[in-house]
PDB file of N, CA and C in Angstrom:
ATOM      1  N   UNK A   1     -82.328 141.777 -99.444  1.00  0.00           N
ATOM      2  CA  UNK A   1     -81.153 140.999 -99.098  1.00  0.00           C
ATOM      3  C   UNK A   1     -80.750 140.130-100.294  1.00  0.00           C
ATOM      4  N   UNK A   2     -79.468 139.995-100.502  1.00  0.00           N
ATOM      5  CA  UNK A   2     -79.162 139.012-101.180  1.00  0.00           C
ATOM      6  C   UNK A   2     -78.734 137.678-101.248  1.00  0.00           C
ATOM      7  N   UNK A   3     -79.302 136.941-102.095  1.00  0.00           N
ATOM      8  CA  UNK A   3     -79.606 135.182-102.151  1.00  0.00           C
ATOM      9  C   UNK A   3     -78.750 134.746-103.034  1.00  0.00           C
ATOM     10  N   UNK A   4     -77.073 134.522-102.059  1.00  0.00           N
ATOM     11  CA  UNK A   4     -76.340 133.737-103.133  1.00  0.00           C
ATOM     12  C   UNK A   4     -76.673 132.099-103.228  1.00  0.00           C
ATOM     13  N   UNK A   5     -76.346 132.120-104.769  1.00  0.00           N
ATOM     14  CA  UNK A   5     -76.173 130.594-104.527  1.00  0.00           C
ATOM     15  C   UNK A   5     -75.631 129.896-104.423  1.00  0.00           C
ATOM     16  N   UNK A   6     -75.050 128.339-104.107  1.00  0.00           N
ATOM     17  CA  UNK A   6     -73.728 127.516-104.714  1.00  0.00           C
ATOM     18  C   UNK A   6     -73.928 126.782-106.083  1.00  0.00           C
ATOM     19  N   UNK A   7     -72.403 126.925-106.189  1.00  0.00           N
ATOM     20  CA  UNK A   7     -72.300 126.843-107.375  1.00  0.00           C
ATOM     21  C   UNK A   7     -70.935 125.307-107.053  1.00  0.00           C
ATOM     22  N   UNK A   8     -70.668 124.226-108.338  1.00  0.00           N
ATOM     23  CA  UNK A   8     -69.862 123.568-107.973  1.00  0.00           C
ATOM     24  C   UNK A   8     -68.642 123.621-109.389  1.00  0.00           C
ATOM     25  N   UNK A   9     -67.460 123.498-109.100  1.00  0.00           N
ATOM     26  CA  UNK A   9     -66.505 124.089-110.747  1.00  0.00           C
ATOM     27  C   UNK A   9     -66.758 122.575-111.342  1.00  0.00           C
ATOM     28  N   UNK A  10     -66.986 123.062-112.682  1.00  0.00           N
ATOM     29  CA  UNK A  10     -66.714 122.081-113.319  1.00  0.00           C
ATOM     30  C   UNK A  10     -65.332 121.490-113.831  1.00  0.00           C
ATOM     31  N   UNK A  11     -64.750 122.004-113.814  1.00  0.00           N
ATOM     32  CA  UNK A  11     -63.411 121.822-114.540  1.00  0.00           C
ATOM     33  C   UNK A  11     -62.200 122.391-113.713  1.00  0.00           C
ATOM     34  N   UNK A  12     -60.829 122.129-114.216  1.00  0.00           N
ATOM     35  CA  UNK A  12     -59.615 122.601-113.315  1.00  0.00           C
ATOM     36  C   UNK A  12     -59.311 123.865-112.921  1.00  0.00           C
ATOM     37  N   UNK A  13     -58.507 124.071-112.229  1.00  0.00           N
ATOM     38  CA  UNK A  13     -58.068 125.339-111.872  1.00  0.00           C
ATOM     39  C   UNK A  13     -56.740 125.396-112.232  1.00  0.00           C
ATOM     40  N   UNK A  14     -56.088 126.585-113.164  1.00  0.00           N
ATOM     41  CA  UNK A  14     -54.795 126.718-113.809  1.00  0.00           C
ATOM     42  C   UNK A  14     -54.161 128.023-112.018  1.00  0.00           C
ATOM     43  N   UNK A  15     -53.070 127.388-111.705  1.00  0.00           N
ATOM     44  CA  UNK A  15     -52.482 128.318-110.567  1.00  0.00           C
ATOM     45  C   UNK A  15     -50.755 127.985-110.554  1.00  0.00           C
ATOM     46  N   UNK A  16     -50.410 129.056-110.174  1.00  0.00           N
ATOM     47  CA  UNK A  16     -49.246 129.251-109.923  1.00  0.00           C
ATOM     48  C   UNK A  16     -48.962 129.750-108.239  1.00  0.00           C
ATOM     49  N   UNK A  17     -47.887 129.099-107.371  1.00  0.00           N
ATOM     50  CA  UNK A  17     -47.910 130.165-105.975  1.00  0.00           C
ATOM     51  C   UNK A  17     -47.435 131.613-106.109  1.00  0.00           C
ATOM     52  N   UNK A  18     -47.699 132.256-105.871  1.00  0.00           N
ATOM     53  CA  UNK A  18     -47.133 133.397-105.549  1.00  0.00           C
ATOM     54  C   UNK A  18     -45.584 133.651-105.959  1.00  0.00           C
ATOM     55  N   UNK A  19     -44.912 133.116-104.420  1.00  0.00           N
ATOM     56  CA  UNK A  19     -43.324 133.142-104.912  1.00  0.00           C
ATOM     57  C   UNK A  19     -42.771 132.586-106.245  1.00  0.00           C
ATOM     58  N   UNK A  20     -43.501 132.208-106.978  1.00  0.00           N
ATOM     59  CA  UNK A  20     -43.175 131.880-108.694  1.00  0.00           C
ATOM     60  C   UNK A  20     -43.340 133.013-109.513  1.00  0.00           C
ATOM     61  N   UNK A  21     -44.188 133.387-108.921  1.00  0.00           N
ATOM     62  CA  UNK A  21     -44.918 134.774-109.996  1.00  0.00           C
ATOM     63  C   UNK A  21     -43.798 136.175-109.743  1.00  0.00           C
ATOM     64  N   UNK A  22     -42.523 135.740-108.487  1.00  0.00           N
ATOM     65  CA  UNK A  22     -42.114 136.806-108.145  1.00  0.00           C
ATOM     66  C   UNK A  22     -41.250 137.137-109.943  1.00  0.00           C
ATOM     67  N   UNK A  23     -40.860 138.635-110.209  1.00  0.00           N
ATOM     68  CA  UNK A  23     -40.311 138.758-111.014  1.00  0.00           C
ATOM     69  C   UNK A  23     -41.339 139.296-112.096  1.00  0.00           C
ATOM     70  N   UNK A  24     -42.477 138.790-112.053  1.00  0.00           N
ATOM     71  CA  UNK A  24     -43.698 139.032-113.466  1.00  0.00           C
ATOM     72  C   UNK A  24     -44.298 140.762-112.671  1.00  0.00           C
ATOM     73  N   UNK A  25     -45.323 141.280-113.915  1.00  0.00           N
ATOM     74  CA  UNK A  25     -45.513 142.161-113.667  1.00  0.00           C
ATOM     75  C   UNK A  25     -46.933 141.818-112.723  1.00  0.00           C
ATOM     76  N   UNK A  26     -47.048 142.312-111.589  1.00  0.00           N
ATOM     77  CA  UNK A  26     -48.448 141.949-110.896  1.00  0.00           C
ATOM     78  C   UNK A  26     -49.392 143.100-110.938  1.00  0.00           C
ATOM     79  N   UNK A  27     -49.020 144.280-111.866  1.00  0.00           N
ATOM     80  CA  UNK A  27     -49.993 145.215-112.395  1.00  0.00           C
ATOM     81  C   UNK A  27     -51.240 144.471-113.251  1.00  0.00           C
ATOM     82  N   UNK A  28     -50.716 143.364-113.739  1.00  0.00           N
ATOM     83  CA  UNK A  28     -51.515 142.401-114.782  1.00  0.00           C
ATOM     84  C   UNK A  28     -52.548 141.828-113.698  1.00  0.00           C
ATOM     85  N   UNK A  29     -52.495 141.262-112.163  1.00  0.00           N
ATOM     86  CA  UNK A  29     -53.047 141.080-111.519  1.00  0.00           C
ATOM     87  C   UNK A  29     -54.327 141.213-111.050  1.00  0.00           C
ATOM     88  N   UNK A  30     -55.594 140.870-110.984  1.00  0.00           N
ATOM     89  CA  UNK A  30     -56.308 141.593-110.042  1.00  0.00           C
ATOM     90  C   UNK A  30     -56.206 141.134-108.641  1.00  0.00           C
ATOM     91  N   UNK A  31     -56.179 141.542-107.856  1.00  0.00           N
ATOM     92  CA  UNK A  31     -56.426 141.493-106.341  1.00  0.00           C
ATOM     93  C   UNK A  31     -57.954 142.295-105.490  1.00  0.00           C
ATOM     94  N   UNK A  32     -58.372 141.485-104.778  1.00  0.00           N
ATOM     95  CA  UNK A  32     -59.462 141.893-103.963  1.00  0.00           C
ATOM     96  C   UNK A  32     -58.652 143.041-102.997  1.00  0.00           C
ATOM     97  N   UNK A  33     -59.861 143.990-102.325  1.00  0.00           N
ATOM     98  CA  UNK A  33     -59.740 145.019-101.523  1.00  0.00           C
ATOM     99  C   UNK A  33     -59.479 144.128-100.328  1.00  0.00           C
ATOM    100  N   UNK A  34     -59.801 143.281-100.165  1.00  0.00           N
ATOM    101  CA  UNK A  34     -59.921 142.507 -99.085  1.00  0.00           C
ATOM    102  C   UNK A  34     -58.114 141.623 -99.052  1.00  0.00           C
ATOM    103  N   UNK A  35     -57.834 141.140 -99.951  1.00  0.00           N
ATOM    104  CA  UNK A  35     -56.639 140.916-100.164  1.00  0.00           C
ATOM    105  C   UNK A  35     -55.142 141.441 -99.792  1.00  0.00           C
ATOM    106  N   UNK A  36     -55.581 142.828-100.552  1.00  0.00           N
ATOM    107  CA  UNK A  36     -54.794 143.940-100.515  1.00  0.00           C
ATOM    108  C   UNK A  36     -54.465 144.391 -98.655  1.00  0.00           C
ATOM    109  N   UNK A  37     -54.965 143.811 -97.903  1.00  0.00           N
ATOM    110  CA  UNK A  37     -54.838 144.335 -96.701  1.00  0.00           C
ATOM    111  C   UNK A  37     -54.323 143.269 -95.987  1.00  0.00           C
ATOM    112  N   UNK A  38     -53.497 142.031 -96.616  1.00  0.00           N
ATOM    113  CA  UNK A  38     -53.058 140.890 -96.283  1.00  0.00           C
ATOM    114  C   UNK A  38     -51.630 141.573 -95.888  1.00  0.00           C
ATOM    115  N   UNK A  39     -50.723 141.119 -94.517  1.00  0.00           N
ATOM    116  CA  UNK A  39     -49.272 141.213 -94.365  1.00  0.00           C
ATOM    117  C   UNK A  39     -48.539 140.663 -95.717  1.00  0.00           C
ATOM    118  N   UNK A  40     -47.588 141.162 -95.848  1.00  0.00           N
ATOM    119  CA  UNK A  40     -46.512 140.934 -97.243  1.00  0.00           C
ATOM    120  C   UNK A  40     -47.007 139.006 -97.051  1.00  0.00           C
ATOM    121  N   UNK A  41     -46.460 139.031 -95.637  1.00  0.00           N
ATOM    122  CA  UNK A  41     -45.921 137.725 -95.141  1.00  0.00           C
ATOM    123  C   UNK A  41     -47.119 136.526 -95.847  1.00  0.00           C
ATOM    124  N   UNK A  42     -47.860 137.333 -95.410  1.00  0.00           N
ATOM    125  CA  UNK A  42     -49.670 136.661 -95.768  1.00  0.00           C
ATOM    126  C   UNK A  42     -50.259 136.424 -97.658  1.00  0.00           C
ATOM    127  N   UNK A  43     -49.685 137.360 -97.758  1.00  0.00           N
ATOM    128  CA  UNK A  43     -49.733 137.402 -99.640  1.00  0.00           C
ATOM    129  C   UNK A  43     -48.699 136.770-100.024  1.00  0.00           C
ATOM    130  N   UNK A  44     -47.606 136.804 -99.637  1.00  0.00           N
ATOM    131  CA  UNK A  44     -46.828 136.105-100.283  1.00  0.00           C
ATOM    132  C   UNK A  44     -46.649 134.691-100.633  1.00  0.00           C
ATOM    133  N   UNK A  45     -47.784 133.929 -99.701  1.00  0.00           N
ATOM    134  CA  UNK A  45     -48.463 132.331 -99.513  1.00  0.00           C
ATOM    135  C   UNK A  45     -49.024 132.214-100.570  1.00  0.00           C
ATOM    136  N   UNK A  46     -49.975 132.450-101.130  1.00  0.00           N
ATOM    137  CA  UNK A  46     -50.517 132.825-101.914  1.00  0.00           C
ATOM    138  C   UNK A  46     -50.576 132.565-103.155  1.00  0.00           C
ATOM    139  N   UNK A  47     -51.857 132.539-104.015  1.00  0.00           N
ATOM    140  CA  UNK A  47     -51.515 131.832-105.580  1.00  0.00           C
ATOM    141  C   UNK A  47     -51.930 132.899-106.371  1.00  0.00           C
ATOM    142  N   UNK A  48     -51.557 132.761-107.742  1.00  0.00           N
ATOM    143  CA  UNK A  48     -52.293 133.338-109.118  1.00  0.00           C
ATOM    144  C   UNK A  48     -52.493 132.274-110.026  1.00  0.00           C
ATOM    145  N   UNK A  49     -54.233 132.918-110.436  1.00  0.00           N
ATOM    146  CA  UNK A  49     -54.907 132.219-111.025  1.00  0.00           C
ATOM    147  C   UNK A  49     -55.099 132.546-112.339  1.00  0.00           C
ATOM    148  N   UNK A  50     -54.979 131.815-113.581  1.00  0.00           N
ATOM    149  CA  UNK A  50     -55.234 132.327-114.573  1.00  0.00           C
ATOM    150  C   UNK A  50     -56.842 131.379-115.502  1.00  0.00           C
ATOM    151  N   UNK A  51     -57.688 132.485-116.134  1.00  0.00           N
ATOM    152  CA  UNK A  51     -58.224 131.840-116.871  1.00  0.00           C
ATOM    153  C   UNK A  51     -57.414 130.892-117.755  1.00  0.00           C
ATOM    154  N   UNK A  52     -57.634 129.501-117.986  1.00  0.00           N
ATOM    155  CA  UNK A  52     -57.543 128.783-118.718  1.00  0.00           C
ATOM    156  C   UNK A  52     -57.589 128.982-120.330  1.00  0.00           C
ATOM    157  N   UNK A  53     -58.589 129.735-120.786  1.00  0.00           N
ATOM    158  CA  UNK A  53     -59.039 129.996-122.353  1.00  0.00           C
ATOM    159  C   UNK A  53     -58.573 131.641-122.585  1.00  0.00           C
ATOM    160  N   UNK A  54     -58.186 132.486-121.468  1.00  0.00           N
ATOM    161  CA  UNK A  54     -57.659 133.717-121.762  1.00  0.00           C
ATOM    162  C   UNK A  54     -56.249 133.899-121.088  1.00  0.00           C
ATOM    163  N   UNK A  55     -55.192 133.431-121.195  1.00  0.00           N
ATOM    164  CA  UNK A  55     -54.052 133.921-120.320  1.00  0.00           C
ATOM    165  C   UNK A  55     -53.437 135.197-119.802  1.00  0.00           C
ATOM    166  N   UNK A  56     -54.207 136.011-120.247  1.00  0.00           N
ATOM    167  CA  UNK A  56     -54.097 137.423-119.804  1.00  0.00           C
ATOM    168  C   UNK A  56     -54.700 137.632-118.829  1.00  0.00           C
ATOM    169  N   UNK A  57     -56.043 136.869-118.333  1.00  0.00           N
ATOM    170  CA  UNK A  57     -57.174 136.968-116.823  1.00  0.00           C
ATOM    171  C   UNK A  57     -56.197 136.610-115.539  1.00  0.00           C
ATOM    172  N   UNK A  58     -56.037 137.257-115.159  1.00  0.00           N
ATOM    173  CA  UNK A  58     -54.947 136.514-114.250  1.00  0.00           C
ATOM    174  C   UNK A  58     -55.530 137.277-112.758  1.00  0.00           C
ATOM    175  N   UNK A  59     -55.737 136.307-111.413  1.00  0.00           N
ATOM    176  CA  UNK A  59     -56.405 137.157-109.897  1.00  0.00           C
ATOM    177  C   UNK A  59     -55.553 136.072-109.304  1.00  0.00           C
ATOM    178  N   UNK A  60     -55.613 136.934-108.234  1.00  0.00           N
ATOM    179  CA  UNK A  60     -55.040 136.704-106.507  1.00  0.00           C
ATOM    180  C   UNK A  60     -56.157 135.815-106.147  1.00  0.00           C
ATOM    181  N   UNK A  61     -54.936 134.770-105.481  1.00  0.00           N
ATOM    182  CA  UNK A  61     -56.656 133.624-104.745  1.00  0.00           C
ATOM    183  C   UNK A  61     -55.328 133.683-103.386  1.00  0.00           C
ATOM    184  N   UNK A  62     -56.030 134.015-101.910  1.00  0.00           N
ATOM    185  CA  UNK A  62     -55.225 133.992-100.889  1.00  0.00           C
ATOM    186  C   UNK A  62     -54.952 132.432-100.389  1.00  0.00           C
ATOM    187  N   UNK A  63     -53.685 132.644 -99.844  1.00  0.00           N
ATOM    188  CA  UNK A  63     -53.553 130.848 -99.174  1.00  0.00           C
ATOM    189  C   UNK A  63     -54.106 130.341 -98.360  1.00  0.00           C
ATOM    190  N   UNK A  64     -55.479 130.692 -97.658  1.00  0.00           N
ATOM    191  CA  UNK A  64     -56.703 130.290 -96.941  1.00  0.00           C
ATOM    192  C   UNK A  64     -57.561 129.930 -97.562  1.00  0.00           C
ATOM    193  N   UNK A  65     -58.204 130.790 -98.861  1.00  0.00           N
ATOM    194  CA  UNK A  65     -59.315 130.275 -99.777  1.00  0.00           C
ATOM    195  C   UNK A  65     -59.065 128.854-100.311  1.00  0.00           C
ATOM    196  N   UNK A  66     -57.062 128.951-101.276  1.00  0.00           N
ATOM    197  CA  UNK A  66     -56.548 127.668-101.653  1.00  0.00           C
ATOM    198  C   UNK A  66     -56.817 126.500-101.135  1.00  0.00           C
ATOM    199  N   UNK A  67     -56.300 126.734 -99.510  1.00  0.00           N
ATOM    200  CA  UNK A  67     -56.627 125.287 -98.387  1.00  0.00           C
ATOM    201  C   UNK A  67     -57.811 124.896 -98.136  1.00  0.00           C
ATOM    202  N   UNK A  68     -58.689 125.517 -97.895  1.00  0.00           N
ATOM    203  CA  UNK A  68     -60.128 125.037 -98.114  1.00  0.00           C
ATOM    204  C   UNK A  68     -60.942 124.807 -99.244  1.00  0.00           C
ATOM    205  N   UNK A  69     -60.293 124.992-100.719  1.00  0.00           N
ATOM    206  CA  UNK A  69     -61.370 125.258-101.358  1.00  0.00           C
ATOM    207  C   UNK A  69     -60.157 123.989-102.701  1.00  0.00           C
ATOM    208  N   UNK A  70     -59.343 123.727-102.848  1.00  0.00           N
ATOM    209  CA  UNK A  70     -58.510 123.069-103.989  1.00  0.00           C
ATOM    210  C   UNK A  70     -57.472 122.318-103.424  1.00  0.00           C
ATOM    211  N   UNK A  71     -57.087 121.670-104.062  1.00  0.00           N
ATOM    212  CA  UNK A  71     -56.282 120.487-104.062  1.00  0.00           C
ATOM    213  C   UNK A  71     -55.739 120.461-105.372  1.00  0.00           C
ATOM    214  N   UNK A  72     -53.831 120.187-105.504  1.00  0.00           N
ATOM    215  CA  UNK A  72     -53.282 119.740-106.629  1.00  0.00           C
ATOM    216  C   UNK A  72     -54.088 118.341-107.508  1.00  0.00           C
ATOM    217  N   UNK A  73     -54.089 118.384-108.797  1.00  0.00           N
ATOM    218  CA  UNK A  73     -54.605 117.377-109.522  1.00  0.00           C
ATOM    219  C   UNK A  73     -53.015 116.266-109.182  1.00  0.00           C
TER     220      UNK A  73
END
């Protein structure tokens, strides 16, 4: 079995919502399998995240993970 651990961020999170990103290419995207099975309606809440030190890293964080897990600085 596997023994995750917690972990706590040290530092910020660079995000954009979704409906901002409309227009960009979201091939650049990654998205979870798990994601991918979200209603339009449901993704479209939704943020993109970019590494900070690489601006090309760019993933899907859904608007449930967001609300529980971050807060605007």
């Amino acid at each position: 079995m596997l023994e995750f651990k917690q972990y706590k961020r040290k530092g910020l999170s660079e995000m954009i919502s979704f409906k901002e990103f409309v227009g960009e290419d979201i091939s650049t995207v990654s998205v979870s399998e798990q994601d991918k099975l979200l209603s339009n309606e449901e993704f479209e809440q939704g943020y993109i995240a970019r590494n900070p030190k690489n601006h090309n890293d760019l993933w899907y964080v859904a608007k449930k993970y967001f609300d529980d897990n971050l807060e605007p600085v």
